[in-house]
PDB file of N, CA and C in Angstrom:
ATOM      1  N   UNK A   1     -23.268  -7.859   4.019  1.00  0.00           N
ATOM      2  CA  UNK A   1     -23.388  -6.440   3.741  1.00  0.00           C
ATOM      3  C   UNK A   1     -24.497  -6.140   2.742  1.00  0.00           C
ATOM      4  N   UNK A   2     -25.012  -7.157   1.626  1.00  0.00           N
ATOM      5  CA  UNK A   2     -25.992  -6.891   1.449  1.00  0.00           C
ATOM      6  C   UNK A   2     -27.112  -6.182   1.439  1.00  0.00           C
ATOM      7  N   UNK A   3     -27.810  -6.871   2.570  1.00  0.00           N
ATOM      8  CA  UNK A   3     -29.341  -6.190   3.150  1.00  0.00           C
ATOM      9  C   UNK A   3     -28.653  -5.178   3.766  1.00  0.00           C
ATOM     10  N   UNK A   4     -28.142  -4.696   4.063  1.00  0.00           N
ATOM     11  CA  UNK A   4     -27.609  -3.236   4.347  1.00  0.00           C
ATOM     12  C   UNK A   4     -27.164  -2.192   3.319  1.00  0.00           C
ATOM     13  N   UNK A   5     -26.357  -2.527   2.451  1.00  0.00           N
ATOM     14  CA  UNK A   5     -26.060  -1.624   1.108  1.00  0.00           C
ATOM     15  C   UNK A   5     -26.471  -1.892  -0.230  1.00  0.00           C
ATOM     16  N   UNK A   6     -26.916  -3.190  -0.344  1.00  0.00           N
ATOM     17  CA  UNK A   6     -27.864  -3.377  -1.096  1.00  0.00           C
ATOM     18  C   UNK A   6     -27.021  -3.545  -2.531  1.00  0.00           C
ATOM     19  N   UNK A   7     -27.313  -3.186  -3.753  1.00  0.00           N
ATOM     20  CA  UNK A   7     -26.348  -3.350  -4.305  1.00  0.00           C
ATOM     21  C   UNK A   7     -25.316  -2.924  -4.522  1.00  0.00           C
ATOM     22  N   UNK A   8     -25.430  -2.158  -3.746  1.00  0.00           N
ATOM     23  CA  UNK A   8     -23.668  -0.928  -3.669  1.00  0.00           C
ATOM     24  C   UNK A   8     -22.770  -2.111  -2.890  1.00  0.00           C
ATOM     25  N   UNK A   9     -22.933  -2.794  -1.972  1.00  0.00           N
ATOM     26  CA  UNK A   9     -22.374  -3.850  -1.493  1.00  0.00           C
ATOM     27  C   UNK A   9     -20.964  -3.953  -2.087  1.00  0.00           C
ATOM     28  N   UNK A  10     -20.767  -4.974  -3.173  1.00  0.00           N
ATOM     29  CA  UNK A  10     -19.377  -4.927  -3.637  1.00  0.00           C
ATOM     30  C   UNK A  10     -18.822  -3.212  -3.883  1.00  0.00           C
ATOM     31  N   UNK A  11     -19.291  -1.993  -3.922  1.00  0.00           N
ATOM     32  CA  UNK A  11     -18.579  -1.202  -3.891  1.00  0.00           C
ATOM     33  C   UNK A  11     -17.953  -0.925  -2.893  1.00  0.00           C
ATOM     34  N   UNK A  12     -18.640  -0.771  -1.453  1.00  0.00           N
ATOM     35  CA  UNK A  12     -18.547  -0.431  -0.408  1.00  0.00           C
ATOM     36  C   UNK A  12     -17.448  -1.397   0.182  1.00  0.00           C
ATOM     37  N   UNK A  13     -17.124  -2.932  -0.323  1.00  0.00           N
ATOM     38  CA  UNK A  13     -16.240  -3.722   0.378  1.00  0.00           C
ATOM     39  C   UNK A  13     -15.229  -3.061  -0.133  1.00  0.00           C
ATOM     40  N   UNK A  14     -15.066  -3.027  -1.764  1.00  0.00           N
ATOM     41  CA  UNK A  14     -13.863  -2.045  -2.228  1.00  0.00           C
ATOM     42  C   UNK A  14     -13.140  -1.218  -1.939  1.00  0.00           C
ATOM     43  N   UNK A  15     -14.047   0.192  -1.653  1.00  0.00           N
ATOM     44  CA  UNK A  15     -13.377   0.971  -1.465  1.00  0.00           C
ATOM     45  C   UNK A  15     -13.302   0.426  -0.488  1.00  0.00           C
ATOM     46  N   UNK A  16     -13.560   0.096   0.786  1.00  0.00           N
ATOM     47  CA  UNK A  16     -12.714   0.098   2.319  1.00  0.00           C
ATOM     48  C   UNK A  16     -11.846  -1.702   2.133  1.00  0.00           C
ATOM     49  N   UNK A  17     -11.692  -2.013   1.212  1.00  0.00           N
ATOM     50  CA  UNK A  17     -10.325  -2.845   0.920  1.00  0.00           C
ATOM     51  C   UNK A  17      -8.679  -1.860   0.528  1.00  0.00           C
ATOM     52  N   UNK A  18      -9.194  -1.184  -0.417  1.00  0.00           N
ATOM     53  CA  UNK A  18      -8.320   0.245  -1.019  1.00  0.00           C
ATOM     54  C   UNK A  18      -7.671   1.022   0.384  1.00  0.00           C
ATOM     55  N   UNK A  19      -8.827   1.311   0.946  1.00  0.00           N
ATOM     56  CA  UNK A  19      -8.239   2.529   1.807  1.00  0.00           C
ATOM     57  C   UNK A  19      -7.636   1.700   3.066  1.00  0.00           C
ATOM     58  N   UNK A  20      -7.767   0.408   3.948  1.00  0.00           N
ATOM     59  CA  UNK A  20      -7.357  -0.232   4.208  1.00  0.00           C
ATOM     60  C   UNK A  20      -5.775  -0.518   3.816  1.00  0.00           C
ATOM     61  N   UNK A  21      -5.638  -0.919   2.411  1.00  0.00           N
ATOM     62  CA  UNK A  21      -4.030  -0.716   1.976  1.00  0.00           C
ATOM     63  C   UNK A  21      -3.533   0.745   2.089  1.00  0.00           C
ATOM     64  N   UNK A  22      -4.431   1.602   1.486  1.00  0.00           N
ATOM     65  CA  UNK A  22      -3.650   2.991   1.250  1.00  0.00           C
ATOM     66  C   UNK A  22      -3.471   3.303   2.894  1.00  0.00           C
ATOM     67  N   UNK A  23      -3.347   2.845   4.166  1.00  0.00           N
ATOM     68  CA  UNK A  23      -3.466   3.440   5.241  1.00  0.00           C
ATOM     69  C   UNK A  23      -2.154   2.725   5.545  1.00  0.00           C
ATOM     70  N   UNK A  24      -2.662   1.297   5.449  1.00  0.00           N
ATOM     71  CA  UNK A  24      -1.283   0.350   5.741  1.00  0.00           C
ATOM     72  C   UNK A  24       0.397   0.198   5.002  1.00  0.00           C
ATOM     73  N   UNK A  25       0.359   0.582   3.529  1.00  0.00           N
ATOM     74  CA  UNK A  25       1.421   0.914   2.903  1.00  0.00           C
ATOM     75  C   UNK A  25       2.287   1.905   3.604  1.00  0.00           C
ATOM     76  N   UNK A  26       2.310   3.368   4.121  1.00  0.00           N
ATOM     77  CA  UNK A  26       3.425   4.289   4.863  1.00  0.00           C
ATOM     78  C   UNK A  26       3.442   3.115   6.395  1.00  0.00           C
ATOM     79  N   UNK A  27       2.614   2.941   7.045  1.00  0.00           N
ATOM     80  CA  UNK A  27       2.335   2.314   7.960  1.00  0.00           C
ATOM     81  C   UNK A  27       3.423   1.267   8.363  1.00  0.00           C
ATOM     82  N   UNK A  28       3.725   0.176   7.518  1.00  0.00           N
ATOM     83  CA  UNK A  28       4.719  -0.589   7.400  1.00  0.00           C
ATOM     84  C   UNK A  28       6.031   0.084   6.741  1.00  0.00           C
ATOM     85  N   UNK A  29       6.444   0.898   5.895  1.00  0.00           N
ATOM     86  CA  UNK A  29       7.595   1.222   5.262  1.00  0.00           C
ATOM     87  C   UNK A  29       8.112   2.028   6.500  1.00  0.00           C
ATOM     88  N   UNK A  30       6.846   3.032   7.113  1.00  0.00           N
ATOM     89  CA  UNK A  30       7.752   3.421   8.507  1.00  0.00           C
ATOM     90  C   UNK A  30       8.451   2.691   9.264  1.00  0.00           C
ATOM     91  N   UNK A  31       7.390   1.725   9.970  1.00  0.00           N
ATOM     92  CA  UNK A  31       8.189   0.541  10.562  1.00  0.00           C
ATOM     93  C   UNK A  31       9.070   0.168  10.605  1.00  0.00           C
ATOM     94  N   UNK A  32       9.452  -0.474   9.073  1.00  0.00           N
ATOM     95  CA  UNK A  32      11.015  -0.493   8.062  1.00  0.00           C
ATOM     96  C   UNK A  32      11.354  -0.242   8.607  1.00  0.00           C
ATOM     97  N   UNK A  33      11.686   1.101   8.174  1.00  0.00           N
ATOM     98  CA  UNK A  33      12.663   2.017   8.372  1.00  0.00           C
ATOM     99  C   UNK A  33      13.125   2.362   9.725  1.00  0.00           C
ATOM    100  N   UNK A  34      12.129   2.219  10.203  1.00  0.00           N
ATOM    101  CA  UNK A  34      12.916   2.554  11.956  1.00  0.00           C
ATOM    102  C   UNK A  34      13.351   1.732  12.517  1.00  0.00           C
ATOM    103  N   UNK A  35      13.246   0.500  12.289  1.00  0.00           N
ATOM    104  CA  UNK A  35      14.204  -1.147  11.999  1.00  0.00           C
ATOM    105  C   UNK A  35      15.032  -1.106  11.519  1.00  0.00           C
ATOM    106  N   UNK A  36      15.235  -0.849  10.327  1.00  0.00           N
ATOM    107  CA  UNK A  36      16.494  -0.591   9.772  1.00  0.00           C
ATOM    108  C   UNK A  36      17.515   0.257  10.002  1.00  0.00           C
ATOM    109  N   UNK A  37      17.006   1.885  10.683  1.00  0.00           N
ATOM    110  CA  UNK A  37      17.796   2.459  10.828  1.00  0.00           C
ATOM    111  C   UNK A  37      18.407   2.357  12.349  1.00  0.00           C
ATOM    112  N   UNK A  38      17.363   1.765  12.921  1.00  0.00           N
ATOM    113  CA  UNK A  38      17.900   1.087  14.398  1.00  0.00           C
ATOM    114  C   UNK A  38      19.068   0.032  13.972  1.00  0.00           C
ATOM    115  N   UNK A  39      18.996  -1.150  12.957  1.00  0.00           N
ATOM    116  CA  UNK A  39      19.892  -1.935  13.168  1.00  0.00           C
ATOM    117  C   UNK A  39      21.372  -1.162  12.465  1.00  0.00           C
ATOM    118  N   UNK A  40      21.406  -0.330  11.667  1.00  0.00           N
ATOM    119  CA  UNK A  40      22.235   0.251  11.147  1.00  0.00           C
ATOM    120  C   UNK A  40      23.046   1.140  12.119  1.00  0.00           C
ATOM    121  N   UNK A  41      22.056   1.644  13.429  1.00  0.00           N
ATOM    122  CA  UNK A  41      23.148   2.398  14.324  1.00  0.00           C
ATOM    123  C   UNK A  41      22.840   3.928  13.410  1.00  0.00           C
ATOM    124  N   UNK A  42      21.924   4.043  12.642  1.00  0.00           N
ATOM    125  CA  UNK A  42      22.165   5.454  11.845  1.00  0.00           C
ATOM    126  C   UNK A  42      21.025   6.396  12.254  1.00  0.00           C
ATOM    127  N   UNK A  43      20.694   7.880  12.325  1.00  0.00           N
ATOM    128  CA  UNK A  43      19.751   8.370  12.467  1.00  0.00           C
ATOM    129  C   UNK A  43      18.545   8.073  11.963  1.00  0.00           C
ATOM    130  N   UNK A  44      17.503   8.296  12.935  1.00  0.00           N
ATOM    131  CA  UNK A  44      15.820   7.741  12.473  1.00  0.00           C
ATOM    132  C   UNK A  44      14.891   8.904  12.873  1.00  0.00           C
ATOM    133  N   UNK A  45      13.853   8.964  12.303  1.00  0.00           N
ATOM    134  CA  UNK A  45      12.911   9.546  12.682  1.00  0.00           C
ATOM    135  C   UNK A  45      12.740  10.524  11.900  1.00  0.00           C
ATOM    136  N   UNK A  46      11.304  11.244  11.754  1.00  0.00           N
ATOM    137  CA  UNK A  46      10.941  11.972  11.200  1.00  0.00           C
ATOM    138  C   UNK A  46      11.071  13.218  10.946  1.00  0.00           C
ATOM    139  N   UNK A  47      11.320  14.197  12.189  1.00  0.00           N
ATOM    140  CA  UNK A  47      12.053  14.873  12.584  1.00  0.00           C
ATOM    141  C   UNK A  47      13.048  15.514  12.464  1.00  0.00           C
ATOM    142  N   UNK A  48      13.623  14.381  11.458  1.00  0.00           N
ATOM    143  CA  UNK A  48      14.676  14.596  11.167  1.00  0.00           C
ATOM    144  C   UNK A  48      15.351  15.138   9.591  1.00  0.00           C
ATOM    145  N   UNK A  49      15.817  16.037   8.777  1.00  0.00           N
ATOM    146  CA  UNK A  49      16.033  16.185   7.683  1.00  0.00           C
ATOM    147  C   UNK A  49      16.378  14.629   7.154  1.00  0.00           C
ATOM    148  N   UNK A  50      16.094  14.886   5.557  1.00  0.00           N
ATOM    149  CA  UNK A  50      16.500  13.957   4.928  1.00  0.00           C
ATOM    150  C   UNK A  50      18.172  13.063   4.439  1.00  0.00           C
ATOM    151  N   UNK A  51      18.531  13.995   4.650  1.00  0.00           N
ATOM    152  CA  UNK A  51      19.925  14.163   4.103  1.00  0.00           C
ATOM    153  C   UNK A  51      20.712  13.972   5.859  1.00  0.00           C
ATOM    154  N   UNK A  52      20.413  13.694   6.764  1.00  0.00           N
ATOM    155  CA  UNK A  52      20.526  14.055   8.274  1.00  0.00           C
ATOM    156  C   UNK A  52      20.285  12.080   8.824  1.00  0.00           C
ATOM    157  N   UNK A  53      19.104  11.817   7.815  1.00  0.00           N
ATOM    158  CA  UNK A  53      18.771   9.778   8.031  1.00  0.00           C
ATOM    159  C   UNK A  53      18.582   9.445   6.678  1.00  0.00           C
ATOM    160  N   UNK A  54      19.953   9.529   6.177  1.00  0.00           N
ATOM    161  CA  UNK A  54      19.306   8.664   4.478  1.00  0.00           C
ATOM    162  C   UNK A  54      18.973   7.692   4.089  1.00  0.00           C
ATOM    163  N   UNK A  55      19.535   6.661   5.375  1.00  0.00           N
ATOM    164  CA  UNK A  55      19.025   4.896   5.197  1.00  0.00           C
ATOM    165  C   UNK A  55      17.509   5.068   5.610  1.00  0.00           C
ATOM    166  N   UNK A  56      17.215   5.574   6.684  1.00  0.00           N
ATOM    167  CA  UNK A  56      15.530   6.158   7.341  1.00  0.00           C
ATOM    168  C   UNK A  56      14.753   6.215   5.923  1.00  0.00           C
ATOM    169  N   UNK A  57      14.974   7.533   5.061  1.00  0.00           N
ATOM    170  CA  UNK A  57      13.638   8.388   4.308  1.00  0.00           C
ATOM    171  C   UNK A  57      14.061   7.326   3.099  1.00  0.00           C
ATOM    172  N   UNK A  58      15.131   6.270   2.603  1.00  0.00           N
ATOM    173  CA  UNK A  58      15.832   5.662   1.885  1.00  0.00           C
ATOM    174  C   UNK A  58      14.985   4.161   2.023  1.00  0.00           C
ATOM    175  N   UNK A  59      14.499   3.960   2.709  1.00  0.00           N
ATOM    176  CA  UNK A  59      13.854   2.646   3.691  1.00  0.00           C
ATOM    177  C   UNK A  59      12.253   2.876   3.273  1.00  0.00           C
ATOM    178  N   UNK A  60      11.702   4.445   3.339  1.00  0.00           N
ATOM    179  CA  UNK A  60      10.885   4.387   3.501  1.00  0.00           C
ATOM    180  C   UNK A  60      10.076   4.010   2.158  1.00  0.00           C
ATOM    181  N   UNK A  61      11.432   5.372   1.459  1.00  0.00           N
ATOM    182  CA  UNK A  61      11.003   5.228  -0.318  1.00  0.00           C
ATOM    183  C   UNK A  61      10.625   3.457  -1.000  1.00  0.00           C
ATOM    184  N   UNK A  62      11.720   2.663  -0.603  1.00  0.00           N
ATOM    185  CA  UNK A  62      11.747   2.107  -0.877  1.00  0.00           C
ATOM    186  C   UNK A  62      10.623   1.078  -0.372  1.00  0.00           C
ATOM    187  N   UNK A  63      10.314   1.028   0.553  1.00  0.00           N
ATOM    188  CA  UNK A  63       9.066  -0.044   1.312  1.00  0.00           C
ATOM    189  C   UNK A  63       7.831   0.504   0.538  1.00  0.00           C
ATOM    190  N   UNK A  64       7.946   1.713   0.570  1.00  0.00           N
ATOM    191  CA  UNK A  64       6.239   2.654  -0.427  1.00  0.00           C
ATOM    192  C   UNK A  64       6.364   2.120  -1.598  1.00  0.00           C
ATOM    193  N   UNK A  65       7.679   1.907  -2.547  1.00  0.00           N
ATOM    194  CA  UNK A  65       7.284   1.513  -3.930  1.00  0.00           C
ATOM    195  C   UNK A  65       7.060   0.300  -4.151  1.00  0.00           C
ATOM    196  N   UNK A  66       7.460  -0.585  -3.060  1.00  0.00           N
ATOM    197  CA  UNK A  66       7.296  -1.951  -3.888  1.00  0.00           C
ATOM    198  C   UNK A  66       6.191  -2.205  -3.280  1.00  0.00           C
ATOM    199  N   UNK A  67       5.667  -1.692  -1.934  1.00  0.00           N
ATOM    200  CA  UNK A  67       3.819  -1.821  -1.526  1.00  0.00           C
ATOM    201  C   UNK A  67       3.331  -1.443  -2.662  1.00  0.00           C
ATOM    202  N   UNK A  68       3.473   0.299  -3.599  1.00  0.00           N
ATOM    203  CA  UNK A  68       2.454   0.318  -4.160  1.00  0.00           C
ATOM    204  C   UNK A  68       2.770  -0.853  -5.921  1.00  0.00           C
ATOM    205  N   UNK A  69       3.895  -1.269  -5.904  1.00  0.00           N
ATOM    206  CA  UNK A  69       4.062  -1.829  -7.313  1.00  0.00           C
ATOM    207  C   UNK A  69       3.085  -3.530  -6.535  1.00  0.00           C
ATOM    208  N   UNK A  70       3.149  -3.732  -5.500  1.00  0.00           N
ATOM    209  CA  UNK A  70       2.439  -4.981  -5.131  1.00  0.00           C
ATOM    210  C   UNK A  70       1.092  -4.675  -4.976  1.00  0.00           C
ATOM    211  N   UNK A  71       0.265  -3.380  -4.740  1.00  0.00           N
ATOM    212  CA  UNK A  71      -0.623  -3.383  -5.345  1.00  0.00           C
ATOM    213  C   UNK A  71      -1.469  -3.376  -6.788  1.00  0.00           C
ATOM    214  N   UNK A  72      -0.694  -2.524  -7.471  1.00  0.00           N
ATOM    215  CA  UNK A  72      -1.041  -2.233  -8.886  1.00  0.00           C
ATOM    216  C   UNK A  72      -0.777  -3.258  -9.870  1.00  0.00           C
ATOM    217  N   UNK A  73      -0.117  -4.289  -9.312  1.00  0.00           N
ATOM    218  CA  UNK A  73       0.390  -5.468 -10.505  1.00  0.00           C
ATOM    219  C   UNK A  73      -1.081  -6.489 -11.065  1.00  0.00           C
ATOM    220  N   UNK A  74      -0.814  -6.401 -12.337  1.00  0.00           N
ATOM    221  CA  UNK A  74      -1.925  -6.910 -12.742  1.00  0.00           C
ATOM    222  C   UNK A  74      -1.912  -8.680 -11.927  1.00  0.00           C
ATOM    223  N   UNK A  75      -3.525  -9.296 -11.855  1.00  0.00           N
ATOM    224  CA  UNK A  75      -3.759 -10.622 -11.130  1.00  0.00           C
ATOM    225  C   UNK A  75      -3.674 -11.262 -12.615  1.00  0.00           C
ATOM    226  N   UNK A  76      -3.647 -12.901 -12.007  1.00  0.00           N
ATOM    227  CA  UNK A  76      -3.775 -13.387 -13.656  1.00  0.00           C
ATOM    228  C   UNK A  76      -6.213 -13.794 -13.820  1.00  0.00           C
ATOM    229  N   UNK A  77      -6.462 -13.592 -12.243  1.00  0.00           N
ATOM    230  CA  UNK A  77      -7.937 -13.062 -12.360  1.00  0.00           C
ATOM    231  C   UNK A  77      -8.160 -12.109 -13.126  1.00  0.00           C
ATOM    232  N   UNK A  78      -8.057 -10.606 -13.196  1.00  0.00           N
ATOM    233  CA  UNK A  78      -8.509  -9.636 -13.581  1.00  0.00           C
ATOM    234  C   UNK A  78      -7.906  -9.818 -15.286  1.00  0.00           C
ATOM    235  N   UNK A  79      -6.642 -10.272 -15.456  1.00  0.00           N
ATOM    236  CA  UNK A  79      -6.507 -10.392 -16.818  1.00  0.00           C
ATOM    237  C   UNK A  79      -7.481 -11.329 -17.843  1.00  0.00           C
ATOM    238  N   UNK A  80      -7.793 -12.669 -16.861  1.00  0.00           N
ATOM    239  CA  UNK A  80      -8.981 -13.601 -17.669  1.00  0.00           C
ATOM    240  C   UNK A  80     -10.375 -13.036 -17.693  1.00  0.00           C
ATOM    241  N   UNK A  81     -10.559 -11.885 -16.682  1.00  0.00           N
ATOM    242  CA  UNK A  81     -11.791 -11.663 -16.652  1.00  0.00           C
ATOM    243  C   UNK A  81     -12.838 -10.606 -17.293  1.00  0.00           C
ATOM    244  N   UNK A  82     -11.719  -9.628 -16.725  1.00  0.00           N
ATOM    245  CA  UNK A  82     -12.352  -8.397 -17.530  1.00  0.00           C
ATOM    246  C   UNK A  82     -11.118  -7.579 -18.289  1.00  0.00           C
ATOM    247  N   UNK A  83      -9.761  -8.062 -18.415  1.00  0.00           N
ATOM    248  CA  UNK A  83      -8.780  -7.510 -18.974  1.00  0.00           C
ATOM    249  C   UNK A  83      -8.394  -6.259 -18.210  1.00  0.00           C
ATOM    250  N   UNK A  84      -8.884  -5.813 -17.136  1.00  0.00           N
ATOM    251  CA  UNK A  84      -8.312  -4.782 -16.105  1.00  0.00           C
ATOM    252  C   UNK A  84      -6.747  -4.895 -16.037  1.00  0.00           C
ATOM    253  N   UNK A  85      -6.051  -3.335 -16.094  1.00  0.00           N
ATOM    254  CA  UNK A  85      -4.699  -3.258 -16.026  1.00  0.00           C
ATOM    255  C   UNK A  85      -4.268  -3.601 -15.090  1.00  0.00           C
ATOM    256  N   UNK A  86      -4.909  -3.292 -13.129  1.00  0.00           N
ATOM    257  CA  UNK A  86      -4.444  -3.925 -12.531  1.00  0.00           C
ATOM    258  C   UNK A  86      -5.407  -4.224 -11.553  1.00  0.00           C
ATOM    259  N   UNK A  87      -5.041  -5.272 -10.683  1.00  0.00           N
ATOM    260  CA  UNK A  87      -6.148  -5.932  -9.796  1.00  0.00           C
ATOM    261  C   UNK A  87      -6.492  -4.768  -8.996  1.00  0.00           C
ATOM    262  N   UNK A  88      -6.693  -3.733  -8.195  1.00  0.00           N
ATOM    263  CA  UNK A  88      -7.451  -3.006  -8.048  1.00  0.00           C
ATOM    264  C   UNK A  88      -8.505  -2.119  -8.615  1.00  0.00           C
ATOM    265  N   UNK A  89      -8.178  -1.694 -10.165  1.00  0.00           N
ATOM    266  CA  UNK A  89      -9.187  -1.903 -11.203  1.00  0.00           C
ATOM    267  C   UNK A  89     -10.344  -2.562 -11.074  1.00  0.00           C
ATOM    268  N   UNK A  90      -9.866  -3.967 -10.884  1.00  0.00           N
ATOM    269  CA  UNK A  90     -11.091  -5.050 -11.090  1.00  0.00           C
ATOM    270  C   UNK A  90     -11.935  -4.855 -10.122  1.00  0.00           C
ATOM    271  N   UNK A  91     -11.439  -4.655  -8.700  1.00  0.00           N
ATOM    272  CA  UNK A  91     -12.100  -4.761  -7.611  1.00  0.00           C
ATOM    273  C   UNK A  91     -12.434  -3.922  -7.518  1.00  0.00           C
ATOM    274  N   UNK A  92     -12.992  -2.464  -8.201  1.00  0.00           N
ATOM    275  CA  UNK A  92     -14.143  -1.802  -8.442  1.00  0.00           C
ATOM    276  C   UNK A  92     -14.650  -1.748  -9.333  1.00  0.00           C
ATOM    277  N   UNK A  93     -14.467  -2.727 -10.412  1.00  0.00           N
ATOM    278  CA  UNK A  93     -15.289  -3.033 -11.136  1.00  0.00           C
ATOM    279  C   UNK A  93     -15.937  -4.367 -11.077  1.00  0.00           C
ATOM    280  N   UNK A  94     -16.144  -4.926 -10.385  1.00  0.00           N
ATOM    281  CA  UNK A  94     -16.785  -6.293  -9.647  1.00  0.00           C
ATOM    282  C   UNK A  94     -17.842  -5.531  -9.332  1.00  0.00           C
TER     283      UNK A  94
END
């Protein structure tokens, strides 16, 4: 990517590493959830009020926070390197 972006290069891998996760995080917790609420026998889908599939929007919450707490957790890289709070930090600042 280089001779193409030149030194923006490591930015450009970044951000489309970032948005890559930020696309894939709901992506999979949906999934989850419509797994789960399939094996549960309980209402699924979107469609649907919250309070109507609580294991569903319950599945989802839950798959979104620990994607985004597995992104934001500091690396023990970014801590030796540049002291960044968390490894996505670093990887726009590389």
């Amino acid at each position: 990517m280089k001779p193409i972006a030149g030194v923006f290069a490591h930015m450009l891998f970044a951000i489309g590493i970032v948005g890559t996760v930020l696309l894939a995080v709901p992506v999979l917790g949906g999934s989850a959830a419509y797994a789960v609420g399939e094996a549960l026998k309980s209402p699924t889908g979107l469609k649907r009020k919250p309070m109507e599939a609580k294991a569903f929007y319950a599945t989802i919450a839950v798959a979104t926070l620990i994607g985004l707490g597995l992104i934001s957790r500091p690396s023990i890289r970014s801590r030796r390197s540049i002291g960044a709070p968390s490894s996505m930090v670093s990887w726009l600042c590389l």
